[in-house]
Protein backbone atom coordinates (compact mmCIF):
# COMPACT_ATOMS: atom_id res chain seq x y z
CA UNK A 1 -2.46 8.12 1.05
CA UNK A 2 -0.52 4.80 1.62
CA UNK A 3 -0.60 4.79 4.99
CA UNK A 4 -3.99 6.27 5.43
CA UNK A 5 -5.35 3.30 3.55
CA UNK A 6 -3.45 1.02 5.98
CA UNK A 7 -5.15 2.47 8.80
CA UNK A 8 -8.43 2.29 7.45
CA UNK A 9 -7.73 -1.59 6.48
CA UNK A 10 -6.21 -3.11 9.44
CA UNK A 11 -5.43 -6.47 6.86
CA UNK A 12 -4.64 -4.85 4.30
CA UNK A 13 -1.90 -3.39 6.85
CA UNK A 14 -0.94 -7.28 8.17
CA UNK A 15 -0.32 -8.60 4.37
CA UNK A 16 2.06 -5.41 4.06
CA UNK A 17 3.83 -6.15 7.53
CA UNK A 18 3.92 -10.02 6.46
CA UNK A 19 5.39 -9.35 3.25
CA UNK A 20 8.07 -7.02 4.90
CA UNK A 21 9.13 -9.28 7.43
CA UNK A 22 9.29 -12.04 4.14
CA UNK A 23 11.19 -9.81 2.09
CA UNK A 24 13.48 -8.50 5.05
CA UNK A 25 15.06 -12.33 6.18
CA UNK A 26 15.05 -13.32 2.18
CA UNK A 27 16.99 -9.40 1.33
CA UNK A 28 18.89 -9.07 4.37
CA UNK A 29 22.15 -7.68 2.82
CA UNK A 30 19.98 -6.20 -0.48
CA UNK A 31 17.96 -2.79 0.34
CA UNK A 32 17.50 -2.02 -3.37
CA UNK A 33 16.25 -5.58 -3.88
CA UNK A 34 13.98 -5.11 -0.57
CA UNK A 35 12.29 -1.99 -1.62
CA UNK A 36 12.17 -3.08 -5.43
CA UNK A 37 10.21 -6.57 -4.36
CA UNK A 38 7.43 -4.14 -2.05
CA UNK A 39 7.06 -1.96 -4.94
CA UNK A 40 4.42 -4.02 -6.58
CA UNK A 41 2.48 -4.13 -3.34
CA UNK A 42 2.65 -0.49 -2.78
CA UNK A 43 1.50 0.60 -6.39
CA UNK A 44 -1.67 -1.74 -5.67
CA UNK A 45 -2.80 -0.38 -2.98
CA UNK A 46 -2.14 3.69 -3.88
CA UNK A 47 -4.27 2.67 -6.78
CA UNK A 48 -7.18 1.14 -4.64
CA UNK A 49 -6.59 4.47 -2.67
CA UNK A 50 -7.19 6.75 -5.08
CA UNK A 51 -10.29 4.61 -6.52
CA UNK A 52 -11.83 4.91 -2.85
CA UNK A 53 -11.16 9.40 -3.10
CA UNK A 54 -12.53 9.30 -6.39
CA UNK A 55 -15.44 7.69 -4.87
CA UNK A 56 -15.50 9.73 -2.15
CA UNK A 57 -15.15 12.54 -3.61
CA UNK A 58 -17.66 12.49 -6.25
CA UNK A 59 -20.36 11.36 -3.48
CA UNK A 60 -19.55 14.39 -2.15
CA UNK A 61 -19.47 16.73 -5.05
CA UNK A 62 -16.30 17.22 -5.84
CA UNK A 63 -14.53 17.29 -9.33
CA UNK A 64 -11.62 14.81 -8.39
C-alpha cells in the first residue's frame, strides 16, 4: 500500500527520499533512531492510502 501510493505520487515519493537521505547523514550510527524518525511519515501516508481505497472502493461498489 506504501509503496503503491509512492508510485502513484511521484512527490509524495521525493519528500520520502529527501527525508531519508536527512535522516540517514543525521542517524548514521543509529538504525533504531533512523527508522523511529520515518515512522511518522510512513503512518501519514498509509492513512492517506487507505482514505484513497475507501474511496475507490465505494465508487466502485464495494463494502471496504
Amino acid at each position: 500500500m506504501f509503496r503503491n501510493y509512492l508510485r502513484n505520487y511521484p512527490k509524495v515519493a521525493e519528500e520520502y527520499a529527501l527525508l531519508k537521505g536527512e535522516l540517514a547523514t543525521k542517524y548514521k550510527y543509529d538504525r533504531s533512531t533512523y527508522t523511529q524518525q520515518k515512522e511518522p511519515f510512513i503512518i501519514d501516508i498509509i492513512e492517506k492510502a487507505k482514505g484513497e481505497f475507501k474511496k475507490i472502493s465505494s465508487i466502485n461498489g464495494g463494502s471496504n
